[in-house]
C-alpha atoms as a PDB file:
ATOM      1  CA  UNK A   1      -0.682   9.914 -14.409  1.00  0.00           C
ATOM      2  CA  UNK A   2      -0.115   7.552 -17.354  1.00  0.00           C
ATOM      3  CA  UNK A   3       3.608   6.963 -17.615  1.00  0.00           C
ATOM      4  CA  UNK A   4       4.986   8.393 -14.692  1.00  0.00           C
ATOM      5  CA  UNK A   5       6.858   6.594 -12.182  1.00  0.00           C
ATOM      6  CA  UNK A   6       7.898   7.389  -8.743  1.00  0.00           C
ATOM      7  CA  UNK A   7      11.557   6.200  -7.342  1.00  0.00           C
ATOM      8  CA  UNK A   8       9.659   3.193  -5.947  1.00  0.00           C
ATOM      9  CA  UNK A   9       8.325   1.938  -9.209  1.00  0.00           C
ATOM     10  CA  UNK A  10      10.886   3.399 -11.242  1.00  0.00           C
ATOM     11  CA  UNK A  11      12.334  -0.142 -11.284  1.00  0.00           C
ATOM     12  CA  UNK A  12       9.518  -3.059 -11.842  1.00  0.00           C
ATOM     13  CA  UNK A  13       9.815  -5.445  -8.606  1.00  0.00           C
ATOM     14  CA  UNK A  14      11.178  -8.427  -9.468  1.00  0.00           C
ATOM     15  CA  UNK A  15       8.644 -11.718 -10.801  1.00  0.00           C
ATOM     16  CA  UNK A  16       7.130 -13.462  -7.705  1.00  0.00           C
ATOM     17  CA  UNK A  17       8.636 -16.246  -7.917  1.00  0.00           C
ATOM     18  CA  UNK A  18      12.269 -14.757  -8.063  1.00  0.00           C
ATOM     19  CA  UNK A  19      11.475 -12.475  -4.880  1.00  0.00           C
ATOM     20  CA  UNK A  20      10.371 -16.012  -3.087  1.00  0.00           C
ATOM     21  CA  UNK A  21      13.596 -17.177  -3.889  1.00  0.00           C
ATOM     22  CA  UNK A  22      15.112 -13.827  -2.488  1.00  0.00           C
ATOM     23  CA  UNK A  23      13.547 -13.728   0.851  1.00  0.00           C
ATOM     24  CA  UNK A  24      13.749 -16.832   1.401  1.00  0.00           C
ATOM     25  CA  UNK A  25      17.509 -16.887   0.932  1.00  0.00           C
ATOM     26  CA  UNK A  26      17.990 -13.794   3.069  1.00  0.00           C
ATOM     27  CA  UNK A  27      16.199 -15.601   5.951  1.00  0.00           C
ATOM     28  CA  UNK A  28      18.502 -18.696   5.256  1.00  0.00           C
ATOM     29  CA  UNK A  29      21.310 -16.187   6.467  1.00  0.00           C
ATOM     30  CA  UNK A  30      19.351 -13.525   9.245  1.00  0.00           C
ATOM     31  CA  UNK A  31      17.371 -13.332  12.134  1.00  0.00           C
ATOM     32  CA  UNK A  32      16.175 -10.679  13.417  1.00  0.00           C
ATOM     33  CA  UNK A  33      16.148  -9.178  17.200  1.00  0.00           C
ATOM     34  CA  UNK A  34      12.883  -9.428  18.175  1.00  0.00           C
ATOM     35  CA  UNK A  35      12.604 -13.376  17.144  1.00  0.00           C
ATOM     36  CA  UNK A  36      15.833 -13.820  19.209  1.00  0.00           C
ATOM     37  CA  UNK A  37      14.227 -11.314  22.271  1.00  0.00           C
ATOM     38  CA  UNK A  38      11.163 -13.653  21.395  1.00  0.00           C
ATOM     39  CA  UNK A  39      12.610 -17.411  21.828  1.00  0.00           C
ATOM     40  CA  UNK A  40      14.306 -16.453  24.831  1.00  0.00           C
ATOM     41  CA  UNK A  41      11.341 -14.709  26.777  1.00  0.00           C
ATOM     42  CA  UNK A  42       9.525 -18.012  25.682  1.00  0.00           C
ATOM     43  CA  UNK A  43      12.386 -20.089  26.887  1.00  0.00           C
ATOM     44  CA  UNK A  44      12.355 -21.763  23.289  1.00  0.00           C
ATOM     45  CA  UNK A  45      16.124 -21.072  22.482  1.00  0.00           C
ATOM     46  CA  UNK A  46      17.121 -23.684  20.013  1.00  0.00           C
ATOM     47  CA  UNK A  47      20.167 -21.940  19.072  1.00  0.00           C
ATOM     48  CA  UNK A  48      23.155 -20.659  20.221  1.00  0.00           C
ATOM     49  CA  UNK A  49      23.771 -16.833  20.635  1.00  0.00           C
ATOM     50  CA  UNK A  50      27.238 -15.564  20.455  1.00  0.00           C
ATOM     51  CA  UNK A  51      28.386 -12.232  21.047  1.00  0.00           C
ATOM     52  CA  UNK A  52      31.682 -11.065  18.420  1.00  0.00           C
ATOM     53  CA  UNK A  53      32.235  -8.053  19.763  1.00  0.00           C
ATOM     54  CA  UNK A  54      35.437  -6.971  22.173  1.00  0.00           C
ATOM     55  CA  UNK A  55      35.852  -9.050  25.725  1.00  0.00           C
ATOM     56  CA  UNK A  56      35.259  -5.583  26.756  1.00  0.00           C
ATOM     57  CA  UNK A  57      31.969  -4.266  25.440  1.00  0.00           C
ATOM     58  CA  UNK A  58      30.595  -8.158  26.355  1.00  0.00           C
ATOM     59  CA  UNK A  59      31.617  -7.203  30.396  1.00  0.00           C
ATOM     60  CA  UNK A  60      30.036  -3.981  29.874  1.00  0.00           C
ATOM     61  CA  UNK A  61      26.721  -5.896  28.831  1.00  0.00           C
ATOM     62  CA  UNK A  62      25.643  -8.478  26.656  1.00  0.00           C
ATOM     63  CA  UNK A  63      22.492 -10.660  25.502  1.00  0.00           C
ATOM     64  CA  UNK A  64      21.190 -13.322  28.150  1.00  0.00           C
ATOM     65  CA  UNK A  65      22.580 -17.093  27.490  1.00  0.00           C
ATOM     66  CA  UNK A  66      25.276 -14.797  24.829  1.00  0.00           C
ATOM     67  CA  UNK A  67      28.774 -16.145  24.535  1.00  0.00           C
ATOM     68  CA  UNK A  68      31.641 -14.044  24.365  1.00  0.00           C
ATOM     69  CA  UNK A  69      33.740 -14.743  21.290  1.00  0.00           C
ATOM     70  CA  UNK A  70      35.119 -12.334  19.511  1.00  0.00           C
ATOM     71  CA  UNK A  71      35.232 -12.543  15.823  1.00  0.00           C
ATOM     72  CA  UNK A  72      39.333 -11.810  15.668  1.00  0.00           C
ATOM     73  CA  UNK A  73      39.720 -14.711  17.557  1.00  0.00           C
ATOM     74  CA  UNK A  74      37.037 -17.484  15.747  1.00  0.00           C
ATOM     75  CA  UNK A  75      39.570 -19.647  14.214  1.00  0.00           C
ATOM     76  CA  UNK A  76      38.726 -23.761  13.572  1.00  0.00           C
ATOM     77  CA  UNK A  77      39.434 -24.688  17.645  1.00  0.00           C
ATOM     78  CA  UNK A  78      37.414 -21.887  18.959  1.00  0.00           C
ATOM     79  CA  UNK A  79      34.558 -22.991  15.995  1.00  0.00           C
ATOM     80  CA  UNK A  80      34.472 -26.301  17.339  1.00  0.00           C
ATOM     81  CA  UNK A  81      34.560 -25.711  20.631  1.00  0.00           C
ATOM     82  CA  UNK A  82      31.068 -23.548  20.536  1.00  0.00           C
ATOM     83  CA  UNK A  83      28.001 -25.669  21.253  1.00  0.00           C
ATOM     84  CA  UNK A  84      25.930 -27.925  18.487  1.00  0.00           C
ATOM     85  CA  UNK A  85      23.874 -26.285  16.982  1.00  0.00           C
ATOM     86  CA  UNK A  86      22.392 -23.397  15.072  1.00  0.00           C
ATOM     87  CA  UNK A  87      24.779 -20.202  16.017  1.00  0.00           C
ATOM     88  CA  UNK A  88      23.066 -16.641  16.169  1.00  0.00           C
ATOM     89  CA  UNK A  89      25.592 -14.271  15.809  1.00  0.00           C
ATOM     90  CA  UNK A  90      25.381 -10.553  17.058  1.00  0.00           C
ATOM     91  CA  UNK A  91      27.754  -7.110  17.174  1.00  0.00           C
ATOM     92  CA  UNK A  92      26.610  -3.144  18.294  1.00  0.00           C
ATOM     93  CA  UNK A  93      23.807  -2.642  15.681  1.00  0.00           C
ATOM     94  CA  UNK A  94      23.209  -1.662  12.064  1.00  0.00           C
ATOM     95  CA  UNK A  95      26.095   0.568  12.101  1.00  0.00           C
ATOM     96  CA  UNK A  96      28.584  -2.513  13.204  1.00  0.00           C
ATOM     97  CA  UNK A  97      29.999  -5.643  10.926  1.00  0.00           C
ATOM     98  CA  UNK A  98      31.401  -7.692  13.596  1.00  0.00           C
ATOM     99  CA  UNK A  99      28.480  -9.846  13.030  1.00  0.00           C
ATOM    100  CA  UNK A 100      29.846 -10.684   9.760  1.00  0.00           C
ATOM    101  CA  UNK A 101      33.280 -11.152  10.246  1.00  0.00           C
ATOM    102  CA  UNK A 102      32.142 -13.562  13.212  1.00  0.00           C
ATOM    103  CA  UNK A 103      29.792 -15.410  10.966  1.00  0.00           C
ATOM    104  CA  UNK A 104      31.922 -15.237   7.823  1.00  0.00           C
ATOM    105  CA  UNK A 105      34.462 -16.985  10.059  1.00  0.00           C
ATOM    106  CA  UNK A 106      32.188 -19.751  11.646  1.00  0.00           C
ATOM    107  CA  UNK A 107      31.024 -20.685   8.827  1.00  0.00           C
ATOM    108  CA  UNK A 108      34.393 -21.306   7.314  1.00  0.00           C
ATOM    109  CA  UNK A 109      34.978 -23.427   9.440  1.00  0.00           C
ATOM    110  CA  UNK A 110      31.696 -25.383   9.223  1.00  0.00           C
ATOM    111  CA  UNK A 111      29.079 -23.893  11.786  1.00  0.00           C
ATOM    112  CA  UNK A 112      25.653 -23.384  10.207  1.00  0.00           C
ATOM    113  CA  UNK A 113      25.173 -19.730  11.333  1.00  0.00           C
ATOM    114  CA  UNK A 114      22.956 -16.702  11.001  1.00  0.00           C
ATOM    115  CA  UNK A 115      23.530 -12.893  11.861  1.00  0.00           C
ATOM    116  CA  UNK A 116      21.074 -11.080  14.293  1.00  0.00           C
ATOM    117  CA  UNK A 117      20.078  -7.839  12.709  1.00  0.00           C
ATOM    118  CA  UNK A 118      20.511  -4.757  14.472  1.00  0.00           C
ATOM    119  CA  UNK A 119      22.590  -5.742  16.965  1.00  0.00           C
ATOM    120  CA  UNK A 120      22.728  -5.241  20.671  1.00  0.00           C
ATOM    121  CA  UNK A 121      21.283  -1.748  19.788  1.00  0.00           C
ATOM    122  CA  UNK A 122      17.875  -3.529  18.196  1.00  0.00           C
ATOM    123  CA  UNK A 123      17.340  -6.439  20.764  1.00  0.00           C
ATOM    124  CA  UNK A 124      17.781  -3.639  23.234  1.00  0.00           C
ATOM    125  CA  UNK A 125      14.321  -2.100  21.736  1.00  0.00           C
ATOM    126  CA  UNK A 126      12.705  -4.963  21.313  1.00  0.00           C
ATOM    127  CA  UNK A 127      13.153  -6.223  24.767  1.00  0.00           C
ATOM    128  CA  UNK A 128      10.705  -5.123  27.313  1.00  0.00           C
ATOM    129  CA  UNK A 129      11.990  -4.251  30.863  1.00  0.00           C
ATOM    130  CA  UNK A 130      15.685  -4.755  31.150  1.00  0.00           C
ATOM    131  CA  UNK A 131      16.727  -7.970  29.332  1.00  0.00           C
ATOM    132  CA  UNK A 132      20.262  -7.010  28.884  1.00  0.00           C
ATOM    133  CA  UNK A 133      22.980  -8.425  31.351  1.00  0.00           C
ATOM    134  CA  UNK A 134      25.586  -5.965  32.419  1.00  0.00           C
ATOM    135  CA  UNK A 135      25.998  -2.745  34.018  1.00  0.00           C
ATOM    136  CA  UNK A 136      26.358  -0.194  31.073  1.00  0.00           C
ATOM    137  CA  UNK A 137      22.830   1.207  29.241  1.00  0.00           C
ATOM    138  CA  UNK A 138      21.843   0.020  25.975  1.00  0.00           C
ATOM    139  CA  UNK A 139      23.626   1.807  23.140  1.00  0.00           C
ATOM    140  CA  UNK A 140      26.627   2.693  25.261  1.00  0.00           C
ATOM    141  CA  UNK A 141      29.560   1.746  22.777  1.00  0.00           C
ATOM    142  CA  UNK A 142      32.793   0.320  24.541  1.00  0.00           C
ATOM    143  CA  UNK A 143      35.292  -0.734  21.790  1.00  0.00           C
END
């Protein structure tokens, strides 16, 4: 009907041009679980994945190739000392801002870095079989 707007339209989407500029910024800054789950089935890692959350929940299970560093203790030595490269970091899921601490942190200090959406929880789903290393299921949340 002429005039009415639903709560999708009730606020005109932004020009082209401007939502180019949006996307493309928010990809400058995520990745998401299933192109991580992706480049490491495919063996085409060209990054480095690090896992912020607690010592603890990373021996209870992490992400293959992950590094345990937890975001508390990213400060310029522990920056440094991570790989070259690209850094892909990661926490529990959606729920979780680890991931942001951890990459607020790195990049602070000068590491070009991007957070993995959804977490542990999401690469969990998006993994076939059982691509997690560690003896606790998917999900299981150990502080």
């Amino acid at each position: 009907m002429p005039g009415m707007h639903s709560a999708v339209t009730t606020v005109p989407a932004a020009p082209p041009a401007e939502a180019a500029a949006h996307f493309a910024a928010r990809l400058a800054f995520e990745t998401d679980a299933a192109d991580v789950a992706g480049a490491i089935e495919r063996d085409e890692q060209d990054f480095v994945l690090v896992d912020v959350r607690s010592r603890a929940a990373y021996e209870a299970g992490h992400l293959p190739g992950a590094i345990s560093l937890p975001y508390a203790e990213i400060d310029a030595e522990t920056a440094a000392a991570v790989p070259d490269g690209l850094v892909v970091v990661y926490c529990w899921g959606p729920g979780c801002n680890a991931a942001q601490h951890g990459a607020l942190r790195l990049a602070g200090h000068g590491r070009a870095v991007k957070e993995m959406l959804g977490g542990w929880e999401y690469f969990a789903r998006e993994s076939a079989g059982d691509p997690l290393v560690g003896t606790k299921v998917p999900g299981t949340f150990v502080p």
